[in-house]
N, C-alpha and C. Protein backbone atom coordinates (compact mmCIF):
# COMPACT_ATOMS: atom_id res chain seq x y z
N UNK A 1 -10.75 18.57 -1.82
CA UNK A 1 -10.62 17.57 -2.86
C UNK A 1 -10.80 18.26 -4.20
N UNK A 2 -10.03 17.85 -5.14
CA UNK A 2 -9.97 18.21 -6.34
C UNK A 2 -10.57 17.67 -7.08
N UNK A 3 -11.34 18.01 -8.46
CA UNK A 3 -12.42 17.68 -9.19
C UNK A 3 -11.69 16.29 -10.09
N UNK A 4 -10.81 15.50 -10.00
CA UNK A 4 -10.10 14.53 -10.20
C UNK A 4 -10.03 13.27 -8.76
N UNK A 5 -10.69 14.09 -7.42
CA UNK A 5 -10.86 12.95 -6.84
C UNK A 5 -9.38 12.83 -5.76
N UNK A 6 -8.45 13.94 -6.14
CA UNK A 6 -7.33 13.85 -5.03
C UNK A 6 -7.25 14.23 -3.71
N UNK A 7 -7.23 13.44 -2.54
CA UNK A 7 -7.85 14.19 -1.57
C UNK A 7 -6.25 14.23 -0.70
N UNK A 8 -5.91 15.70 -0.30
CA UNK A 8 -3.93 15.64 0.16
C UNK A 8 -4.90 15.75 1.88
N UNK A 9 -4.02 14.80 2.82
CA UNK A 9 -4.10 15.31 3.73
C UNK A 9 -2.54 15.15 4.67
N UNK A 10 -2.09 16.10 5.11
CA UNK A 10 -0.83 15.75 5.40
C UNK A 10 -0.88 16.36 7.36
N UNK A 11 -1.03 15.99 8.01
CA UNK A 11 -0.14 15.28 9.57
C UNK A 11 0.15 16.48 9.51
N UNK A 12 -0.23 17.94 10.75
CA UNK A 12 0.42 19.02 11.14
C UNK A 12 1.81 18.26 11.64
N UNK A 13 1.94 17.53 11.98
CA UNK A 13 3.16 16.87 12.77
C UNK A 13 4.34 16.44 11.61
N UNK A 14 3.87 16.23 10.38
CA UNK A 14 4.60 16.08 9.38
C UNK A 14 5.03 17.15 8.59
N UNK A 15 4.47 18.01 8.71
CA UNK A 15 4.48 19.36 7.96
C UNK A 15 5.82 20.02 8.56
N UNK A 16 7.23 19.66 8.26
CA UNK A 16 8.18 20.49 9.21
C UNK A 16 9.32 20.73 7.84
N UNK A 17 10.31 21.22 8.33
CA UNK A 17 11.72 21.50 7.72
C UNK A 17 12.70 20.31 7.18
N UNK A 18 12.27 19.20 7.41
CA UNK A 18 13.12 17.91 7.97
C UNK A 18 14.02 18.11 6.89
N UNK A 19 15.40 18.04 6.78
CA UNK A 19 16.01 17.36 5.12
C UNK A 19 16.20 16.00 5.12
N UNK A 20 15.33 15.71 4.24
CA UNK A 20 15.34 14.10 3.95
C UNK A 20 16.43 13.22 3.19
N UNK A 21 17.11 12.38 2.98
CA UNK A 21 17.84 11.49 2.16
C UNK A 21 17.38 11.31 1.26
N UNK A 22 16.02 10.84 1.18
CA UNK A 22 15.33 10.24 0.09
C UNK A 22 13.70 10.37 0.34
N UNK A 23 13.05 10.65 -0.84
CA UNK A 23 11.86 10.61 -0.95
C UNK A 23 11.47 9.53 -1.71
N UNK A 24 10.46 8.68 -1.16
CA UNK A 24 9.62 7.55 -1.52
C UNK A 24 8.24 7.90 -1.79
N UNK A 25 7.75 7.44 -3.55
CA UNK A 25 6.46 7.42 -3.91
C UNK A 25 6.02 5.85 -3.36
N UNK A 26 4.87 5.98 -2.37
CA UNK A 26 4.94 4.38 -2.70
C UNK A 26 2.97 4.50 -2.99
N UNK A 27 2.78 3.91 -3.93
CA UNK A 27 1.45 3.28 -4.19
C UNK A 27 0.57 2.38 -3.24
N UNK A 28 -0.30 2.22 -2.84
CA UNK A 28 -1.33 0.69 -2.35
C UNK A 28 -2.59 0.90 -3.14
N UNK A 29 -2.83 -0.31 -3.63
CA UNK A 29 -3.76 -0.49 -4.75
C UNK A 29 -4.13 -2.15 -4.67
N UNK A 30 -5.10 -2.01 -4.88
CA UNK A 30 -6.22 -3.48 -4.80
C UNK A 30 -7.70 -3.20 -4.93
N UNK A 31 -8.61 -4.13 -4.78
CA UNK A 31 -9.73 -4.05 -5.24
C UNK A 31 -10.78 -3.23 -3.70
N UNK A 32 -11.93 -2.69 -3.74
CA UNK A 32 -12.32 -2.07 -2.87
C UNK A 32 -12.59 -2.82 -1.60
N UNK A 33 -12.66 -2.20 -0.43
CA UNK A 33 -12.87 -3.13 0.79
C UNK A 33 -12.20 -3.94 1.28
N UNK A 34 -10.66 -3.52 0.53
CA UNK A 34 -9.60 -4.80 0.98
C UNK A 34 -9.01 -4.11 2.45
N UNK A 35 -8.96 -3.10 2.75
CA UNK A 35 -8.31 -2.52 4.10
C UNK A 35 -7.32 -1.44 3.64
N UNK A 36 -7.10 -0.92 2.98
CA UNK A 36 -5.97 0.28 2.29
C UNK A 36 -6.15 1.68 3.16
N UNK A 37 -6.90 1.72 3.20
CA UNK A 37 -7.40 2.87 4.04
C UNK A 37 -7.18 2.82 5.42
N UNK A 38 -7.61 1.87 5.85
CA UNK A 38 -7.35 1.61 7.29
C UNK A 38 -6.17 1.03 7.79
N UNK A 39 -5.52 0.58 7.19
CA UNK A 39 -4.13 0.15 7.09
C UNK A 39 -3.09 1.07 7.05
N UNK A 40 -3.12 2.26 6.47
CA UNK A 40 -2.88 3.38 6.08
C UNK A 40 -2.51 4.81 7.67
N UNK A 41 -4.36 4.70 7.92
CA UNK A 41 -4.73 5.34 9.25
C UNK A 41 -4.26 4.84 10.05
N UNK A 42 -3.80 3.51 10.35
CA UNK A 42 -3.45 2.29 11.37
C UNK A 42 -1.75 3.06 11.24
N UNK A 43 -1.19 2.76 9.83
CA UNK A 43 -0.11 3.00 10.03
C UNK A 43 0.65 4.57 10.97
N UNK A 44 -0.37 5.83 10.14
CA UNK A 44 0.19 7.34 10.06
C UNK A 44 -0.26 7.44 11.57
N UNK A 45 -1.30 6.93 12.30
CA UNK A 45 -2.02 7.46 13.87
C UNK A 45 -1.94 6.54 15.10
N UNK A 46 -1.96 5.10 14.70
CA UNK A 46 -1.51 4.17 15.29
C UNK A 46 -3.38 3.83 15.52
N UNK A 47 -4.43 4.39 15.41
CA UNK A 47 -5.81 4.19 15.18
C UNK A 47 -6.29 3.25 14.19
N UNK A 48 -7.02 2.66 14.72
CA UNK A 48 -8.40 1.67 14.24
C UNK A 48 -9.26 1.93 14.43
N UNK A 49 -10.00 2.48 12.81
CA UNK A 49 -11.87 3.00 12.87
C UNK A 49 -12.48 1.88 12.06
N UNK A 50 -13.69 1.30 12.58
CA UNK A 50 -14.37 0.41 12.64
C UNK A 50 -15.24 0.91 11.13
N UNK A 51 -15.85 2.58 10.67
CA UNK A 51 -16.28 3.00 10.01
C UNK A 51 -15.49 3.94 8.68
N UNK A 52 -14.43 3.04 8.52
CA UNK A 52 -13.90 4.13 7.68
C UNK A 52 -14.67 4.14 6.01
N UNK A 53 -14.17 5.20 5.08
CA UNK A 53 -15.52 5.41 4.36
C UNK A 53 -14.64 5.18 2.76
N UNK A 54 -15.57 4.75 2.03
CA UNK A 54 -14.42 4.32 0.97
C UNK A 54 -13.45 5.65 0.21
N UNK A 55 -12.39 5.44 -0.64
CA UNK A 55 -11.35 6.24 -0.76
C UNK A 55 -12.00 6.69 -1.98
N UNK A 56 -12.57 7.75 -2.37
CA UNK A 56 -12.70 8.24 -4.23
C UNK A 56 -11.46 9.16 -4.47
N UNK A 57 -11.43 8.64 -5.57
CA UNK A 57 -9.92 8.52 -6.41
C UNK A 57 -9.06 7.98 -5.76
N UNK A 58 -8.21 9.18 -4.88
CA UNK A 58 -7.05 8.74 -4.35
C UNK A 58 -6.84 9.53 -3.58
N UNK A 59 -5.91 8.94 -2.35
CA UNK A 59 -5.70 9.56 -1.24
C UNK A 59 -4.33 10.25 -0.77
N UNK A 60 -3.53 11.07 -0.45
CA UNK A 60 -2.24 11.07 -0.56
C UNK A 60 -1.84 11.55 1.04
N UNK A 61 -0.77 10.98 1.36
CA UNK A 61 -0.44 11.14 2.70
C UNK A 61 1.41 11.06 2.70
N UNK A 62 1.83 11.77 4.01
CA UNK A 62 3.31 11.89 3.84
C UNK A 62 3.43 11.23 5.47
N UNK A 63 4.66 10.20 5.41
CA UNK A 63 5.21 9.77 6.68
C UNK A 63 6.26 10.14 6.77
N UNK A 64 7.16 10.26 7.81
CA UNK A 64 8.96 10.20 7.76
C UNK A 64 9.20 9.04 8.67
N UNK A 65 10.13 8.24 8.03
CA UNK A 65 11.01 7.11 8.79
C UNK A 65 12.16 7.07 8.55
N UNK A 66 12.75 6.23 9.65
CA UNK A 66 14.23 6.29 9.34
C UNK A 66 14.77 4.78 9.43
N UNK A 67 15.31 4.17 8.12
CA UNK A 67 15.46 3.17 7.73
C UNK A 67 17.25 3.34 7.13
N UNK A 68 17.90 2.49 8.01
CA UNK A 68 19.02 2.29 7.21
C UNK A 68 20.48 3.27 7.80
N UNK A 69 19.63 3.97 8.52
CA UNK A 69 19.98 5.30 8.61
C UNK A 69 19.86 6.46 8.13
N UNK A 70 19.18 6.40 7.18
CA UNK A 70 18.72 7.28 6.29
C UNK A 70 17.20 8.17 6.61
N UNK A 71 17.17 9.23 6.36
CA UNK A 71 16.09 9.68 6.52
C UNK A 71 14.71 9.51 5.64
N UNK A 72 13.53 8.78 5.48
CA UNK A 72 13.17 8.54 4.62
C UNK A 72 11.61 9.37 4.14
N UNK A 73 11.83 10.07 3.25
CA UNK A 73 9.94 10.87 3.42
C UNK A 73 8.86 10.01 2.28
N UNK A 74 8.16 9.45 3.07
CA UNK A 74 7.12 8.27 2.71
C UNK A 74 6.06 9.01 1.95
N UNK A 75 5.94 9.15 0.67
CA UNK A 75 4.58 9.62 -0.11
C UNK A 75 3.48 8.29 -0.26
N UNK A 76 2.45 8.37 0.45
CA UNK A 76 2.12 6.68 0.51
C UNK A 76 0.55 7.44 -0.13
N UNK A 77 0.52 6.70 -1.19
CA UNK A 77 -0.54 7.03 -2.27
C UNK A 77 -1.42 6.12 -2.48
N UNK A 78 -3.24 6.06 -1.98
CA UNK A 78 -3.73 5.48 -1.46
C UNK A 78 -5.08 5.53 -2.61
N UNK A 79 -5.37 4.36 -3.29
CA UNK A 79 -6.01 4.29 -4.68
C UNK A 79 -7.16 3.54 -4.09
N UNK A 80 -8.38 4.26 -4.51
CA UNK A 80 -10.10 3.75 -4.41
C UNK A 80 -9.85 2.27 -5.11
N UNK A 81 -10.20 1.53 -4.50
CA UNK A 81 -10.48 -0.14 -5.23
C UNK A 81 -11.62 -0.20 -6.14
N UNK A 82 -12.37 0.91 -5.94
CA UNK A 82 -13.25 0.48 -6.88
C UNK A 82 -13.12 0.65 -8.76
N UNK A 83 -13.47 -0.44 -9.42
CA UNK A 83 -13.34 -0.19 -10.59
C UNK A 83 -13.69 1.14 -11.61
N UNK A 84 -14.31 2.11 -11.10
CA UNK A 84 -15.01 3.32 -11.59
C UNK A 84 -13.47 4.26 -11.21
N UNK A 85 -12.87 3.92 -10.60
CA UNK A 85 -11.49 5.09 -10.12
C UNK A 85 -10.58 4.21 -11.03
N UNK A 86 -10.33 3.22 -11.33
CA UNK A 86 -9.13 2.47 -12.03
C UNK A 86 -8.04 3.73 -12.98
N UNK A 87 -8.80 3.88 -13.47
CA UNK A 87 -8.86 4.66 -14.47
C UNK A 87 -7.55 5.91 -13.97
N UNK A 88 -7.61 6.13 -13.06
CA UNK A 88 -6.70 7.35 -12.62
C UNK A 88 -5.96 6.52 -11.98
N UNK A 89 -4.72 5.47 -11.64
CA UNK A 89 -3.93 4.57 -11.78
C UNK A 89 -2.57 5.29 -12.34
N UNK A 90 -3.21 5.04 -13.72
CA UNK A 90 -1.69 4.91 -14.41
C UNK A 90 -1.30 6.43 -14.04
N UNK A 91 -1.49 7.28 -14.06
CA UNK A 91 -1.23 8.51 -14.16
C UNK A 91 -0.74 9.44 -12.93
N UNK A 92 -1.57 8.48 -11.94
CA UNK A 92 -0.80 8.95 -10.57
C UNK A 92 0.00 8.24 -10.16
N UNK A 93 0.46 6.68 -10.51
CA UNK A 93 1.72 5.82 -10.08
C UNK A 93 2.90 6.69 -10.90
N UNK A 94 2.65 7.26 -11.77
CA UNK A 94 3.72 7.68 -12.42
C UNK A 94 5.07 8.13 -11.47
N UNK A 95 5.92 7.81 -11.78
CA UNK A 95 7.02 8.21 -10.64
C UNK A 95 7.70 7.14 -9.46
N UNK A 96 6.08 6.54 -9.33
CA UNK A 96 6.33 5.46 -7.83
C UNK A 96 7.60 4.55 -7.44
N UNK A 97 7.94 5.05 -6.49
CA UNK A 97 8.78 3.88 -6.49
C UNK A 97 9.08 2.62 -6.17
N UNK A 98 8.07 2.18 -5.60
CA UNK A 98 7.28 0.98 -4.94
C UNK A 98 6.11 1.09 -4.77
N UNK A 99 5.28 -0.24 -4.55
CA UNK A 99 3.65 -0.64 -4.11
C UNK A 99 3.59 -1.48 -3.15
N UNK A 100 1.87 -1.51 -2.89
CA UNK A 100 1.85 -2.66 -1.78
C UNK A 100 0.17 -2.88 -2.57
N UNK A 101 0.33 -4.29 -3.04
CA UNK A 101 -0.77 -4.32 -3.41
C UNK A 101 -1.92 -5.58 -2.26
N UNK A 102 -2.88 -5.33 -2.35
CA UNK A 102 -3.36 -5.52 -0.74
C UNK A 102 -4.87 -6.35 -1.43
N UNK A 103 -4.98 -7.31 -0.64
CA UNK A 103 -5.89 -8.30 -0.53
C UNK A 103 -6.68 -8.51 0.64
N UNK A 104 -7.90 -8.68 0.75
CA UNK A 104 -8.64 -9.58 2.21
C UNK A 104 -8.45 -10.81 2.33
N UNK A 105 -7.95 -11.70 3.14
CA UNK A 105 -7.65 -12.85 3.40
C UNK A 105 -9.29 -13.39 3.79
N UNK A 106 -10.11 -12.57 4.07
CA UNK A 106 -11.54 -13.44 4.23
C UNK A 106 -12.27 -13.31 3.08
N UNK A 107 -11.71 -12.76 1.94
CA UNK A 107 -12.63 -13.18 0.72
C UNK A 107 -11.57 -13.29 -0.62
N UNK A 108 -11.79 -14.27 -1.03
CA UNK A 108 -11.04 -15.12 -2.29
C UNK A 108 -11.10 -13.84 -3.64
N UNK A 109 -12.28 -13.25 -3.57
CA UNK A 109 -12.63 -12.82 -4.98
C UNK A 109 -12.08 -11.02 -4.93
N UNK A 110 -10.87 -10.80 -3.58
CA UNK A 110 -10.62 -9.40 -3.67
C UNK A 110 -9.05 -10.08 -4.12
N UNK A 111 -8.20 -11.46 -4.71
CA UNK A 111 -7.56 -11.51 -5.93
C UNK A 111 -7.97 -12.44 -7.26
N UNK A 112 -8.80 -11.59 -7.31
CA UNK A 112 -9.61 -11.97 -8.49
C UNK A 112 -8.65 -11.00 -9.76
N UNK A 113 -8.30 -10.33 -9.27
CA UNK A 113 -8.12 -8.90 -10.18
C UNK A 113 -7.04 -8.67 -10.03
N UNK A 114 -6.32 -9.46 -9.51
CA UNK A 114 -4.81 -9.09 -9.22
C UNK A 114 -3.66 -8.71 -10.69
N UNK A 115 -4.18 -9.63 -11.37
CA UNK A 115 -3.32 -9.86 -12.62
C UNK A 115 -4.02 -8.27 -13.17
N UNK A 116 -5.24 -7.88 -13.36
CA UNK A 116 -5.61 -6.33 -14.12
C UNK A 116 -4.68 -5.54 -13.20
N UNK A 117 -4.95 -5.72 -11.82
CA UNK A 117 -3.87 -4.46 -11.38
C UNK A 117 -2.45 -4.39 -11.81
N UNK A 118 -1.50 -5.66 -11.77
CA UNK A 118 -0.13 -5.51 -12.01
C UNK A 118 -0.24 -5.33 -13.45
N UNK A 119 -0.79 -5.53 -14.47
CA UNK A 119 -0.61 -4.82 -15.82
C UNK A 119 -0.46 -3.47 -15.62
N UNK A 120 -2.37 -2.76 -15.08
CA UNK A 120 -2.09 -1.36 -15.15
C UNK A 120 -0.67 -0.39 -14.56
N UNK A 121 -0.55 -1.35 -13.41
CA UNK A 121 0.70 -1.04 -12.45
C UNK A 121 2.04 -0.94 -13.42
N UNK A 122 2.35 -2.16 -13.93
CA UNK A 122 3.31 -2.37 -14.49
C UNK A 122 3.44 -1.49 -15.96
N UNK A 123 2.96 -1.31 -16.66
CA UNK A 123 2.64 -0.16 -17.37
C UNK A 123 3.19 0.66 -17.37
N UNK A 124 2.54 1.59 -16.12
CA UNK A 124 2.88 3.49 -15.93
C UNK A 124 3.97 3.01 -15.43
N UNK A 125 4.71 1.82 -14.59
CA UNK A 125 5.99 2.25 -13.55
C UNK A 125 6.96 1.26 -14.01
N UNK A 126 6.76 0.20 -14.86
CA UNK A 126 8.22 -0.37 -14.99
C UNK A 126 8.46 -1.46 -13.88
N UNK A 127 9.04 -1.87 -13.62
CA UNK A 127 9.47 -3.00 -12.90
C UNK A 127 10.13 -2.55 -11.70
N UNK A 128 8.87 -1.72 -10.64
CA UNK A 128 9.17 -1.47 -9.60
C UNK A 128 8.96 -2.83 -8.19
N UNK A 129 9.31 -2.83 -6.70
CA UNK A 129 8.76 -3.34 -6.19
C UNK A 129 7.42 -3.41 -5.88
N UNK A 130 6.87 -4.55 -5.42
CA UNK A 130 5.72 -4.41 -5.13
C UNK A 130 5.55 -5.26 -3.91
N UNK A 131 5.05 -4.96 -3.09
CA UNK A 131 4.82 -5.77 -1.69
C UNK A 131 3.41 -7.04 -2.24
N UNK A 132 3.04 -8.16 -1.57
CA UNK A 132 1.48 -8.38 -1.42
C UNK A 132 1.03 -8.52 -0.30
N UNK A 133 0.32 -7.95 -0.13
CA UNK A 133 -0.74 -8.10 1.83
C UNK A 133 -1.82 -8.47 1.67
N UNK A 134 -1.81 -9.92 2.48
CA UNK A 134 -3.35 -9.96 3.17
C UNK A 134 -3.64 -9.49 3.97
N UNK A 135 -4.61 -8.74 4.15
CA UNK A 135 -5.55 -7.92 5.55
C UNK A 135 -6.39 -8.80 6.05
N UNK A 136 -6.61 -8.08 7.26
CA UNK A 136 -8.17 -8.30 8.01
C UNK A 136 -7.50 -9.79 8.53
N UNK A 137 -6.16 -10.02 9.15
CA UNK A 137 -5.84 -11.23 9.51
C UNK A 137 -6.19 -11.49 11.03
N UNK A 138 -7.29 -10.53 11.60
CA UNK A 138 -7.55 -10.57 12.87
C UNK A 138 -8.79 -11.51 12.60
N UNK A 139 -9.51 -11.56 11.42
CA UNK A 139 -10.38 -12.49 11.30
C UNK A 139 -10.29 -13.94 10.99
N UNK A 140 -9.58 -14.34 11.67
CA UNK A 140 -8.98 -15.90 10.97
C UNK A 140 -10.65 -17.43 10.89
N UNK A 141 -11.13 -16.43 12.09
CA UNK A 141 -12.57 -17.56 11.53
C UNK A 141 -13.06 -17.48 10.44
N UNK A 142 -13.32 -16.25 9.65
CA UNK A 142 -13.64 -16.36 8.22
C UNK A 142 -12.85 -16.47 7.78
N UNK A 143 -11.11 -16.74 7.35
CA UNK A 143 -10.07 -16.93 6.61
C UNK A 143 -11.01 -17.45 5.22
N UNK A 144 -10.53 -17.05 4.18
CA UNK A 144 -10.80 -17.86 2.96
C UNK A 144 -9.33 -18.04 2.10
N UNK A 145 -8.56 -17.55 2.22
CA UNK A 145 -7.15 -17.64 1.39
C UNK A 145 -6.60 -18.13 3.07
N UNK A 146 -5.65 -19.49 2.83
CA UNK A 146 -4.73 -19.82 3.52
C UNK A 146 -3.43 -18.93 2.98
N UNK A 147 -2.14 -18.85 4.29
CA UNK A 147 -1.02 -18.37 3.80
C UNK A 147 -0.07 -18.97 3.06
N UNK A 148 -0.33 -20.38 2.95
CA UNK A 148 0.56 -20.80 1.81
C UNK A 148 0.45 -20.38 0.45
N UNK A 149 -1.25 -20.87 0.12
CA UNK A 149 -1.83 -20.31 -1.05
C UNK A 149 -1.23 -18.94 -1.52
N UNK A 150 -1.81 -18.04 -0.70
CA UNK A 150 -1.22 -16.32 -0.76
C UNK A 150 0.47 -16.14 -1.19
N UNK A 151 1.14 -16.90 -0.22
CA UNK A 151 2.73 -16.95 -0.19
C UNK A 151 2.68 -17.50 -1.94
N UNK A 152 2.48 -18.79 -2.33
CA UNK A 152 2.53 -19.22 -3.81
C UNK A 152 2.21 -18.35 -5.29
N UNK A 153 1.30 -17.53 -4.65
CA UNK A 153 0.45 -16.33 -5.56
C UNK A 153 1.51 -15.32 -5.39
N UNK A 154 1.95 -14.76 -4.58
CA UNK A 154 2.89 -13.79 -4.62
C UNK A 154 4.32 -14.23 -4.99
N UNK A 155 4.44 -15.39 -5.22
CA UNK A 155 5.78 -15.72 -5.79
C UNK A 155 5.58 -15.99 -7.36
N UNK A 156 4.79 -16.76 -7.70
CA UNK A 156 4.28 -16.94 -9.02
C UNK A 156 3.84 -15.37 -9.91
N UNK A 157 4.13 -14.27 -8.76
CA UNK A 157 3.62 -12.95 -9.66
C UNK A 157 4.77 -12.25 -9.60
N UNK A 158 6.07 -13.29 -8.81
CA UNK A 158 7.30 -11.92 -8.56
C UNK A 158 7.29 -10.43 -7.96
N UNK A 159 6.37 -10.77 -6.26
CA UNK A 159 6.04 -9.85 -5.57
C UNK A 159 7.47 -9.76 -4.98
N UNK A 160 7.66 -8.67 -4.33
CA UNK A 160 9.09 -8.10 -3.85
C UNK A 160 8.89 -9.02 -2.57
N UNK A 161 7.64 -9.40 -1.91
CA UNK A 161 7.82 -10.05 -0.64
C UNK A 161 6.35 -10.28 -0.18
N UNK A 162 5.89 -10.80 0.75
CA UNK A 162 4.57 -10.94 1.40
C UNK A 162 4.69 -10.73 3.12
N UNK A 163 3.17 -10.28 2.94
CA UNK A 163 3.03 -10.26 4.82
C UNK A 163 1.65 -10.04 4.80
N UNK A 164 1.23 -10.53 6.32
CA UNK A 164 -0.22 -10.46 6.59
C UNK A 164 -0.30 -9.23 7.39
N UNK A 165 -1.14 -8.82 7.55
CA UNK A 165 -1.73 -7.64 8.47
C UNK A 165 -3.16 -7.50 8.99
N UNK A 166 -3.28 -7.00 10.21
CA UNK A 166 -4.24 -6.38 10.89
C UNK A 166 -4.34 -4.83 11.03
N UNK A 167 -4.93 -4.13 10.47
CA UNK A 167 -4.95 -2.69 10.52
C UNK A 167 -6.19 -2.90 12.32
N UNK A 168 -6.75 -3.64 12.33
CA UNK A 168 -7.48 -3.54 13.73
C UNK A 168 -6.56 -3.70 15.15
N UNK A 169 -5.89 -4.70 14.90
CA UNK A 169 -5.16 -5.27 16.25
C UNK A 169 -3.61 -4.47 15.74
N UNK A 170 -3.00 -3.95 14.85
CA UNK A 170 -1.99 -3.69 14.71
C UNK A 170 -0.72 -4.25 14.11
N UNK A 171 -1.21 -5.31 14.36
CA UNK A 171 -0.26 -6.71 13.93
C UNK A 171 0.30 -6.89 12.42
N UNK A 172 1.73 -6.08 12.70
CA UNK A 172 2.93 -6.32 11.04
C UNK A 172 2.67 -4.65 10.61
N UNK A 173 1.70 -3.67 10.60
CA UNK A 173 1.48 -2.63 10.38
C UNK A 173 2.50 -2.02 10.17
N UNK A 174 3.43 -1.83 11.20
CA UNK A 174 4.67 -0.80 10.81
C UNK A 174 5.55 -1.65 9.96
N UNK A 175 5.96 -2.74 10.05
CA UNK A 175 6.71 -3.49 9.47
C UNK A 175 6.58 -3.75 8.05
N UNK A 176 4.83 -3.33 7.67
CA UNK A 176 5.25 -4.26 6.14
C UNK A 176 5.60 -2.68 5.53
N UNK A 177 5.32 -1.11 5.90
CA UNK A 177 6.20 -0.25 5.42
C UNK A 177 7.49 0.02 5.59
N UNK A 178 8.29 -0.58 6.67
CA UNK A 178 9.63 -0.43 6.82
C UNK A 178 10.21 -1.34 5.90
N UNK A 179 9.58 -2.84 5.73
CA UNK A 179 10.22 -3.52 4.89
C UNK A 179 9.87 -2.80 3.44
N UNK A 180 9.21 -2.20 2.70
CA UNK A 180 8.40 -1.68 1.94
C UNK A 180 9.97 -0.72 1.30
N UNK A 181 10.34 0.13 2.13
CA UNK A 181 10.86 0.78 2.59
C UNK A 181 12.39 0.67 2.20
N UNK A 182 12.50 -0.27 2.89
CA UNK A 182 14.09 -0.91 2.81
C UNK A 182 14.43 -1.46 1.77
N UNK A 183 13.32 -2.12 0.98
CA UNK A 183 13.27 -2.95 -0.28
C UNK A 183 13.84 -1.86 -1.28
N UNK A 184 12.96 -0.60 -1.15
CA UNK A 184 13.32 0.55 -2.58
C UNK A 184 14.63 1.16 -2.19
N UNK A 185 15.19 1.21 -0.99
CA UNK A 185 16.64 1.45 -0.71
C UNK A 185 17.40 0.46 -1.02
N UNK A 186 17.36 -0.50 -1.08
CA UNK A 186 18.26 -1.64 -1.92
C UNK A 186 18.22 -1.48 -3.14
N UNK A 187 16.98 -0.99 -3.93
CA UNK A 187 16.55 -1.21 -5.32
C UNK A 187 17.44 0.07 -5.60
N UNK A 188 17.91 1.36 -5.29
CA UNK A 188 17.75 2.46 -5.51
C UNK A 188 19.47 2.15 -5.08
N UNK A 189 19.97 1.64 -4.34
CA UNK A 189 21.54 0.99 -4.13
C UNK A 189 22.27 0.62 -5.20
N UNK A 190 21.46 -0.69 -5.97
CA UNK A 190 21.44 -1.21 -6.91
C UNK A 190 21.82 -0.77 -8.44
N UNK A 191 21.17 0.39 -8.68
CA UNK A 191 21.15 1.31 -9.59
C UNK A 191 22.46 1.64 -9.78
């Protein structure tokens, strides 16, 4: 880790020759303890750790998928929620070409802050996509945000799309990066 808090860890299994189509920056950013991390690990290992440890600064990781037909190399850039890291945001979205900005569905007050993030967001990157996720949807006895509510909030903010997730049980994991995914290949079509 670098004295800025960047910690690279990249997948011997990812580490190859591949020639890619396209390279994707994509961001996840939200407030701390929302699941980014584990959502993340869930996605790159197909693992669920019960103890994972919070993210300082930022985390950087490389996937490859293939969407569209295309070969796609996933830079999925993984930002500490806590307010003391904010700060290094603008400077590492720089470039991004999409986000996924990520919420706990069992506590109301992790989009409290939603509107500070899409400023800072919107800022360094311009009017990229942005996903919204509720996590931790394996806990539905504590639910505190229903999915309509959530669905209304992410339309009223002009999110590229919504989905729930379980980084524990697995559930939507690969999907909300393929859609993630497919979204910045349309956007990048578009152009």
């Amino acid at each position: 880790m670098n004295r800025i808090g960047l910690q690279v860890e990249i997948p011997a299994r990812q580490v190859n020759l591949v020639n890619y189509d396209i390279t994707f920056k994509l961001v996840l950013f939200g407030d701390g303890a929302v699941g980014k991390t584990a959502l993340t690990q869930r996605y790159l290992t197909g693992l669920f750790k019960d103890d994972t440890k919070i993210t300082i600064g930022v985390e950087f990781h490389i996937n490859d998928l293939e969407i569209a037909n295309k070969r796609v190399k996933l830079q999925i850039w993984d930002f500490g929620g806590e307010e003391r890291f904010r700060f290094l945001l603008p400077s590492y979205c720089k470039g991004a070409n999409g986000g996924i900005f990520m919420f706990d569905v069992t506590n109301t007050n992790s989009l409290h802050h939603v509107d500070d993030w899409m400023d800072v967001l919107r800022k360094a990157t311009g009017n990229i996509p942005i996903m919204m996720v509720g996590t931790k949807v394996d806990l539905a006895h504590n639910r505190a945000v229903n999915a309509k509510e959530a669905m209304a909030l992410a339309k009223s903010h002009k999110f590229a799309g919504y989905a729930e997730v379980s980084a524990k049980t697995g559930v939507n994991v690969e999907s909300v990066f393929e859609t993630i995914a497919e979204i910045m290949i349309k956007r990048m079509a578009s152009k």
